[in-house]
C-alpha atoms as a PDB file:
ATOM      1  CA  UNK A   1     -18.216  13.034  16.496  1.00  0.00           C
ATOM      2  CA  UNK A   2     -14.819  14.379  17.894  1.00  0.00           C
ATOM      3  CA  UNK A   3     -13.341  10.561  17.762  1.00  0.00           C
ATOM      4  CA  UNK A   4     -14.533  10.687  14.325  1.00  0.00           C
ATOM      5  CA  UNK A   5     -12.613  13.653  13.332  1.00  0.00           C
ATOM      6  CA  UNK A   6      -9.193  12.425  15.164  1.00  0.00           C
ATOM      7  CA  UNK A   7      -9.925   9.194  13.409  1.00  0.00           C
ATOM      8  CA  UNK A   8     -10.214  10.922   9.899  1.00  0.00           C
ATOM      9  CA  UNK A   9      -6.751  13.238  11.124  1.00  0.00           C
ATOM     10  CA  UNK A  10      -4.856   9.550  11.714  1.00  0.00           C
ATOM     11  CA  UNK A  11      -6.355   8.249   8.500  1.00  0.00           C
ATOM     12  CA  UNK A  12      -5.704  11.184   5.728  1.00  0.00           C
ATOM     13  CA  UNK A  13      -1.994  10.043   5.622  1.00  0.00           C
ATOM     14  CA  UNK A  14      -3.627   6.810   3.652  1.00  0.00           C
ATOM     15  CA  UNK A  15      -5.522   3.954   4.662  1.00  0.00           C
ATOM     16  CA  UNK A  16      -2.328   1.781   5.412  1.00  0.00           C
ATOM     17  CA  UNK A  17       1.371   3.398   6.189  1.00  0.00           C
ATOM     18  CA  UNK A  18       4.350   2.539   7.726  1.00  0.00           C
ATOM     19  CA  UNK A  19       5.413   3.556  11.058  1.00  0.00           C
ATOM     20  CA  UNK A  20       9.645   4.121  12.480  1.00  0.00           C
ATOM     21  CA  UNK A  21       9.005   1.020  14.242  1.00  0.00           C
ATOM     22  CA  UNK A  22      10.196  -2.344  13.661  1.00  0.00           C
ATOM     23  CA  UNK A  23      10.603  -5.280  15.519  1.00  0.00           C
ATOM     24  CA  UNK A  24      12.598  -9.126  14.725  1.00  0.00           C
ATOM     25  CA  UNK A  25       9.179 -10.848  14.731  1.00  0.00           C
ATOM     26  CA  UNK A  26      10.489 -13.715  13.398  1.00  0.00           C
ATOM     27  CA  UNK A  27      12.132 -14.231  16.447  1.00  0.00           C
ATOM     28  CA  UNK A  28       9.395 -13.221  18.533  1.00  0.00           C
ATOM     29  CA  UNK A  29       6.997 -15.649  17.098  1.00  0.00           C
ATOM     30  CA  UNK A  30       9.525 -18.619  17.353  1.00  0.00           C
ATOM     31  CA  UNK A  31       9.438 -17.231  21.206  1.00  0.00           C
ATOM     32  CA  UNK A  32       5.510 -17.553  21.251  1.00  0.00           C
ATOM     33  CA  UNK A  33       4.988 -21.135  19.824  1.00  0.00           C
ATOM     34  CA  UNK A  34       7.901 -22.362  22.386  1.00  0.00           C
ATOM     35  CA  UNK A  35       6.254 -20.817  25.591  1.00  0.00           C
ATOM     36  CA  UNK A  36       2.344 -20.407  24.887  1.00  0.00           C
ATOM     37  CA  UNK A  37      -0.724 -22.189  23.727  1.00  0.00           C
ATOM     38  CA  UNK A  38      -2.194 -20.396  20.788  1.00  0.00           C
ATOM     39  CA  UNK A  39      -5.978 -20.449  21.021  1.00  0.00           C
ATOM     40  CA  UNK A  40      -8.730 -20.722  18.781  1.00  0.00           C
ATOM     41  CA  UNK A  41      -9.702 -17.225  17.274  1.00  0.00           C
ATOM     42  CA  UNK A  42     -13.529 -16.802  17.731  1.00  0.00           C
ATOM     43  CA  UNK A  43     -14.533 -20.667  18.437  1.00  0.00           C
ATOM     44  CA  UNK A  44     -18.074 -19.581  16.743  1.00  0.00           C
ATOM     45  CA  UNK A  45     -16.501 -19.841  13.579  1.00  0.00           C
ATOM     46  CA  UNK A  46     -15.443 -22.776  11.975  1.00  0.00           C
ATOM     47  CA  UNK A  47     -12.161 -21.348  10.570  1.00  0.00           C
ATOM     48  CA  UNK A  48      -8.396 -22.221  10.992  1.00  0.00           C
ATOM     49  CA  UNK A  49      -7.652 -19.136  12.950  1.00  0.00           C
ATOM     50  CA  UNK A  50      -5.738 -18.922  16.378  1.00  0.00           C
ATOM     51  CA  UNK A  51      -4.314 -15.844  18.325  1.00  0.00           C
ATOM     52  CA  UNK A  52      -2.618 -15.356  21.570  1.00  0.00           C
ATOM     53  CA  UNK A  53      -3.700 -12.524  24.121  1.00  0.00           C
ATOM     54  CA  UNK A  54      -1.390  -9.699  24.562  1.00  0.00           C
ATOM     55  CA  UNK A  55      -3.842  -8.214  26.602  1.00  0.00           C
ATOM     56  CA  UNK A  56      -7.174  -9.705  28.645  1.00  0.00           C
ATOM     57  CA  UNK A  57      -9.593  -8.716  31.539  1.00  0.00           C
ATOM     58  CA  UNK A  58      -7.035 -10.233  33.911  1.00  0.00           C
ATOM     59  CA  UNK A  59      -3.569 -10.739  32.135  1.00  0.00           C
ATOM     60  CA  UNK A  60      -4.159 -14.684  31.317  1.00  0.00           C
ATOM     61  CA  UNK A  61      -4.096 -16.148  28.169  1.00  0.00           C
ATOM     62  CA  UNK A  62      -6.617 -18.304  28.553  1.00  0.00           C
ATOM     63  CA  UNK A  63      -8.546 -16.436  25.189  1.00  0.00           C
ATOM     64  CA  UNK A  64     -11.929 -16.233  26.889  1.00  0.00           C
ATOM     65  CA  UNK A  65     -13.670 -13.930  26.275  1.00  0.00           C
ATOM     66  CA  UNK A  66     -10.866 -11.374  24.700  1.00  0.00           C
ATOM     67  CA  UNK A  67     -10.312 -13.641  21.486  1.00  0.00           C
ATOM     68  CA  UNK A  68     -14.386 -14.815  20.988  1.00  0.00           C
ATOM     69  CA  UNK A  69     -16.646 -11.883  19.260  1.00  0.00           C
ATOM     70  CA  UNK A  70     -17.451 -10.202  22.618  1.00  0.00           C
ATOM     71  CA  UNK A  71     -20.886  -9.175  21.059  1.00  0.00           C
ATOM     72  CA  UNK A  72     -21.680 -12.473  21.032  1.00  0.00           C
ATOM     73  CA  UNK A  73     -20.367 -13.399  24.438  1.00  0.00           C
ATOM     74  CA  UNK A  74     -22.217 -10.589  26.009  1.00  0.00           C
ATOM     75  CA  UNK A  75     -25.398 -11.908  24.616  1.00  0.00           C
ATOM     76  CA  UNK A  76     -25.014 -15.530  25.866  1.00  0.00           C
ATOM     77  CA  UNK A  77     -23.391 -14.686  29.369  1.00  0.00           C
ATOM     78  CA  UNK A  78     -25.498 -11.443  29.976  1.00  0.00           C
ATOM     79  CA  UNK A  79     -22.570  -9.185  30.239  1.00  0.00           C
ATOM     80  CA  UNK A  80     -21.292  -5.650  28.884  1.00  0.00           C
ATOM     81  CA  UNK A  81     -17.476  -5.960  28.433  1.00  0.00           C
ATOM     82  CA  UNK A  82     -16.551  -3.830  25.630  1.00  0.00           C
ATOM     83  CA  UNK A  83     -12.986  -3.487  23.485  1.00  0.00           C
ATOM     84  CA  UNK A  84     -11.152  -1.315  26.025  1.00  0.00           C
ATOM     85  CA  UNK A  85     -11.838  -3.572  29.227  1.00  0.00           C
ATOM     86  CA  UNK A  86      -9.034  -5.374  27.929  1.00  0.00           C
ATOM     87  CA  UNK A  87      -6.388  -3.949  28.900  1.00  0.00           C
ATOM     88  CA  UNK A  88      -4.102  -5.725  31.131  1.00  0.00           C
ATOM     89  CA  UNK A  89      -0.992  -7.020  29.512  1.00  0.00           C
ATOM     90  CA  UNK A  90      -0.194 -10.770  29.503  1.00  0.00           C
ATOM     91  CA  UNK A  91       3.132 -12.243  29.406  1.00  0.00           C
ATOM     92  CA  UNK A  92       3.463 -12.515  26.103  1.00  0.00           C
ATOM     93  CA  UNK A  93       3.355  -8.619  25.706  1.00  0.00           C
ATOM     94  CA  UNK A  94       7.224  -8.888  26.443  1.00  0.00           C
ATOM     95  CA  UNK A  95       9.470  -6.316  27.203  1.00  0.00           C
ATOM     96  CA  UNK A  96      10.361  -5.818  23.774  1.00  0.00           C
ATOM     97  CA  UNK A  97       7.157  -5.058  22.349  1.00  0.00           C
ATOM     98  CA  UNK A  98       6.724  -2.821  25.920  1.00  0.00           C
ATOM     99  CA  UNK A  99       9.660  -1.060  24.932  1.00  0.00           C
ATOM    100  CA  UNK A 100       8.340  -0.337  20.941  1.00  0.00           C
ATOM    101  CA  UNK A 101       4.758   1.000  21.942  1.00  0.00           C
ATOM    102  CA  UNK A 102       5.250   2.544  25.379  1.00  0.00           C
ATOM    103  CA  UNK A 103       4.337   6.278  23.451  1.00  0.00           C
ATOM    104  CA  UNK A 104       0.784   4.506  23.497  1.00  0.00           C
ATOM    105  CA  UNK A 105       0.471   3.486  26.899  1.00  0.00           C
ATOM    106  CA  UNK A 106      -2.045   3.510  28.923  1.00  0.00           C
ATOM    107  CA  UNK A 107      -4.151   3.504  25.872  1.00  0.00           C
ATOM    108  CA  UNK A 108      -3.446  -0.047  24.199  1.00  0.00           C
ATOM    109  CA  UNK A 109      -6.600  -2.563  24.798  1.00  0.00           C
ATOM    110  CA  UNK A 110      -7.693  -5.881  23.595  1.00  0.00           C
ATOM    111  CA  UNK A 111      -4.906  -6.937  21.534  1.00  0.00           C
ATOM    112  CA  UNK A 112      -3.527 -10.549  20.306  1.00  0.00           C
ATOM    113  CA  UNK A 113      -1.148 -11.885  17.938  1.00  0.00           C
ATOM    114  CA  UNK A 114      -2.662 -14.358  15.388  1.00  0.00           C
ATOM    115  CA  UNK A 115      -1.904 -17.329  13.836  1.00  0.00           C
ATOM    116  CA  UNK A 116      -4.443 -17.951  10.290  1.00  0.00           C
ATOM    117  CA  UNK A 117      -3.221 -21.591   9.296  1.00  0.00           C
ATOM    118  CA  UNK A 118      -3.092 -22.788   5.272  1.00  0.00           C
ATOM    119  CA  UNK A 119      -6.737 -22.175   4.484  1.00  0.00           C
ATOM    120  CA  UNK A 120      -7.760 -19.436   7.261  1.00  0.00           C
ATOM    121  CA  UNK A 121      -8.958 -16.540   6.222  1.00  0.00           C
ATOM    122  CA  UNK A 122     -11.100 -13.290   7.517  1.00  0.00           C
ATOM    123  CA  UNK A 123     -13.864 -12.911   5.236  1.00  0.00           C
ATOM    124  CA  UNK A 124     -14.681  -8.756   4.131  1.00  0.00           C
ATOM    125  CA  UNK A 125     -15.783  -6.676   6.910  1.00  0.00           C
ATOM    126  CA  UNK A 126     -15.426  -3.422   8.832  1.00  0.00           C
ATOM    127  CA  UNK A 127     -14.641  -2.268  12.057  1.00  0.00           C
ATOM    128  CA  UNK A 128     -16.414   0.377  14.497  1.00  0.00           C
ATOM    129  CA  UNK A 129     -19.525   0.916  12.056  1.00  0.00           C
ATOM    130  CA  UNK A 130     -21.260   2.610  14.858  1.00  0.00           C
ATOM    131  CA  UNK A 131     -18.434   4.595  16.712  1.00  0.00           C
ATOM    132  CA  UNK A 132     -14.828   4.729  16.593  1.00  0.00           C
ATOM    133  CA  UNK A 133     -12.987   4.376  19.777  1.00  0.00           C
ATOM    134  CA  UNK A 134     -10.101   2.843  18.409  1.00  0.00           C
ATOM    135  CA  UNK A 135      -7.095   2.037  15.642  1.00  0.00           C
ATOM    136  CA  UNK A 136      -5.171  -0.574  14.349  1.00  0.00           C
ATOM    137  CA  UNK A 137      -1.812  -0.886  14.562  1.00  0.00           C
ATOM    138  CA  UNK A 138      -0.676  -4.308  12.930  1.00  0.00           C
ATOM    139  CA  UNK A 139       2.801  -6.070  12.410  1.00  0.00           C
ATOM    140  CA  UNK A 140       3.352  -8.344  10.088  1.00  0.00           C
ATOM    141  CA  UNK A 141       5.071 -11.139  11.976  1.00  0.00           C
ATOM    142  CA  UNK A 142       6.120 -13.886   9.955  1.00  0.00           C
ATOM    143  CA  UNK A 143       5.272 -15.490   6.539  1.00  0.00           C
ATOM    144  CA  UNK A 144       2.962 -12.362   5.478  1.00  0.00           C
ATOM    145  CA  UNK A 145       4.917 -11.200   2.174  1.00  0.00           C
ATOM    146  CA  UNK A 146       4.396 -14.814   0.950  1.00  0.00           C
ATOM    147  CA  UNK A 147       2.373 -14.529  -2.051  1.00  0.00           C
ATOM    148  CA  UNK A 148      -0.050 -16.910  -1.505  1.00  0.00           C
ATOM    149  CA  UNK A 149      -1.120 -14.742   1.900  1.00  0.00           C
ATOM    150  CA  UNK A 150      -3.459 -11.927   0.670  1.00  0.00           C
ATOM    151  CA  UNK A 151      -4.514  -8.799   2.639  1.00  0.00           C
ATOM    152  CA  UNK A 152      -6.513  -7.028   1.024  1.00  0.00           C
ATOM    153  CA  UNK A 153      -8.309  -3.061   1.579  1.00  0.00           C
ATOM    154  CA  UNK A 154     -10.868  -2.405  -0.059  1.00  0.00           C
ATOM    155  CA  UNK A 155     -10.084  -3.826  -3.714  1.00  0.00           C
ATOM    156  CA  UNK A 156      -6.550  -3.176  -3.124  1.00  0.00           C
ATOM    157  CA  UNK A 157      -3.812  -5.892  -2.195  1.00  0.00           C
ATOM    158  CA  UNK A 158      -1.346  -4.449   0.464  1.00  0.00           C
ATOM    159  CA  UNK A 159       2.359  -5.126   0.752  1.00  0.00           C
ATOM    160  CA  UNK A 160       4.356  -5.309   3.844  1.00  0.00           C
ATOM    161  CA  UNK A 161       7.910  -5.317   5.615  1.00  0.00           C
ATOM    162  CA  UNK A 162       8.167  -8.326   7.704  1.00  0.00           C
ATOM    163  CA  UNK A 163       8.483  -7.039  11.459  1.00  0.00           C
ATOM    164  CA  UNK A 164       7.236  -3.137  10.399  1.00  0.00           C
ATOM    165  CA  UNK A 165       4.572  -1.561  12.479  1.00  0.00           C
ATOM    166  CA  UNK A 166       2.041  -0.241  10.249  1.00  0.00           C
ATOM    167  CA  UNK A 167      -1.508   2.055  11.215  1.00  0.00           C
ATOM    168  CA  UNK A 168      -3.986   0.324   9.032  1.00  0.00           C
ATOM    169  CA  UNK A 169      -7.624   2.188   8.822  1.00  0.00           C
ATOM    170  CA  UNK A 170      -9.960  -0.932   9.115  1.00  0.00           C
ATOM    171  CA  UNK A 171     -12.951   1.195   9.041  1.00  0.00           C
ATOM    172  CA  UNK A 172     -12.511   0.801   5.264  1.00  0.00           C
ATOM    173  CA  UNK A 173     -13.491  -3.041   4.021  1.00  0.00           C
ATOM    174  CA  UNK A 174     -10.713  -5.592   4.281  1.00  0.00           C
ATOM    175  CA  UNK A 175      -9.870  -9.156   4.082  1.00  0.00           C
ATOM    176  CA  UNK A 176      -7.604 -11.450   4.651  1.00  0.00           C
ATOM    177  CA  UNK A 177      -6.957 -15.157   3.114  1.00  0.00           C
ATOM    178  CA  UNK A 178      -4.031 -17.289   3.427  1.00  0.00           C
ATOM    179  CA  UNK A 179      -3.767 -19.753   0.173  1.00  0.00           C
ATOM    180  CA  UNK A 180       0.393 -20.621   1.502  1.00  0.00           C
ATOM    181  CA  UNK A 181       1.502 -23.821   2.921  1.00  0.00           C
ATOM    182  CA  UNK A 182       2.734 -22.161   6.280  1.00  0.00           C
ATOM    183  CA  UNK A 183       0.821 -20.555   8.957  1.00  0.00           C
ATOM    184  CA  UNK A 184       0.659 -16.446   8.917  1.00  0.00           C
ATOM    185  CA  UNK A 185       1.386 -14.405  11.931  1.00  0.00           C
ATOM    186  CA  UNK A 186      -0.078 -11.043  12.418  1.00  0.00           C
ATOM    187  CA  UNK A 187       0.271  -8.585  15.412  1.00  0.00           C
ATOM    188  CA  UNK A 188      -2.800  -6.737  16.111  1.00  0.00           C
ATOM    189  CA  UNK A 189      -2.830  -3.579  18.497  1.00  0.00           C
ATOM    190  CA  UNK A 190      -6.047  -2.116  19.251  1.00  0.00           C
ATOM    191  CA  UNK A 191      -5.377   1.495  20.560  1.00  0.00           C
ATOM    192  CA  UNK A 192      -7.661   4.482  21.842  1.00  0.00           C
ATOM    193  CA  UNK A 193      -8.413   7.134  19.378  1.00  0.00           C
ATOM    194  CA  UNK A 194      -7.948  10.108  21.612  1.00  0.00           C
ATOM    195  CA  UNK A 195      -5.485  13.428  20.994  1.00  0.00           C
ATOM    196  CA  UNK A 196      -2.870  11.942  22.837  1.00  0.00           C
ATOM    197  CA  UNK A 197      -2.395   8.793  20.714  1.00  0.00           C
ATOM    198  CA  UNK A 198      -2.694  10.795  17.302  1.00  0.00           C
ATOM    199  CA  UNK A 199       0.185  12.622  18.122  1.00  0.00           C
ATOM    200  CA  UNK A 200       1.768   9.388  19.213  1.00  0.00           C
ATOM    201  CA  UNK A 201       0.758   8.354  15.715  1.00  0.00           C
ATOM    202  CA  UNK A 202       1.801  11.253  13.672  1.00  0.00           C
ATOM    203  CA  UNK A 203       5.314  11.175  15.590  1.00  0.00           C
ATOM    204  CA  UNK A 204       5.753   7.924  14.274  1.00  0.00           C
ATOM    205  CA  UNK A 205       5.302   7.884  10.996  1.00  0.00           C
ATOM    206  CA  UNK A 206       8.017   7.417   7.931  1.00  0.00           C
END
């Protein structure tokens, strides 16, 4: 209950804002496609989605298990790794985006960057039905204002700064589809819901 109400304190500023920070992620995807091997996002699913680790169990980017569905993984390998055992950065968790969320530290866990090719999509779902123990921070990276990519909350379409750091509350229903010609990038940070990291939040917003 008490993440719950912290959850509903980050969320009553509206269900997707922007935050001080910003980043050149066009730059800093170039960086990722020159030096790592995206993986495919939840090999399950036959969809044209790939991400990159910014955090694992062990600081690789290997992608397994941190980008398959981990309830899934736990049932086939017998194990009980949950969202926040993920939580040592890899090498593609640079110094820059060190330097932009150090207020969250140690707190950031299982987060990737990914790549949803022409055609990719995430179908409409929620997060943390059950419990929250965590929020979203996302940053849009690179071709996300394109108007064939759609994110959408709820029945609403969301706009978005290139390279902006935004809290979006994916307890509420959303979606994403990309109908472009172009890959989309999206930075996803996964971050304890604790006092600490709502005024982290709150401190950050514009």
């Amino acid at each position: 209950m008490k993440n719950r109400i912290i959850y509903s304190c980050m969320s009553q500023y509206g269900v997707h804002y922007p935050l001080t920070i910003k980043m050149n992620s066009d730059k800093f995807i170039d960086w990722t496609e020159n030096n790592f091997e995206y993986k495919k996002y939840n090999p399950r699913k036959k969809i044209d989605r790939y991400g990159l680790s910014l955090t694992s169990l062990d600081g690789d980017v290997t992608g397994i298990p941190d980008l398959d569905s981990i309830i899934e993984y736990n049932i086939e390998n017998n194990s009980e790794y949950r969202e926040k055992d993920f939580n040592v950065k890899t090498n593609v968790f640079n110094k820059d985006l060190q330097e932009k969320m150090h207020c969250f530290d140690p707190y950031i866990f299982r987060s990737h960057v990914l790549k949803i090719n022409p055609g990719g999509f995430f179908p409409p779902h929620r997060d943390q039905i059950t419990e929250i123990n965590s929020f979203r921070i996302i940053v849009p990276a690179k071709n996300c204002s394109n108007k064939g990519v759609n994110f959408l909350i709820e029945d609403r379409k969301l706009h978005w700064d290139e390279g902006r750091f935004y809290f979006l509350d994916t307890v509420k229903t959303h979606t994403l589809f990309n109908a472009s010609s172009e890959p989309s990038y999206w930075i996803v940070f996964n971050i304890q819901v604790n006092t600490f990291t709502l005024r982290a939040l709150t401190s950050l917003i514009r």
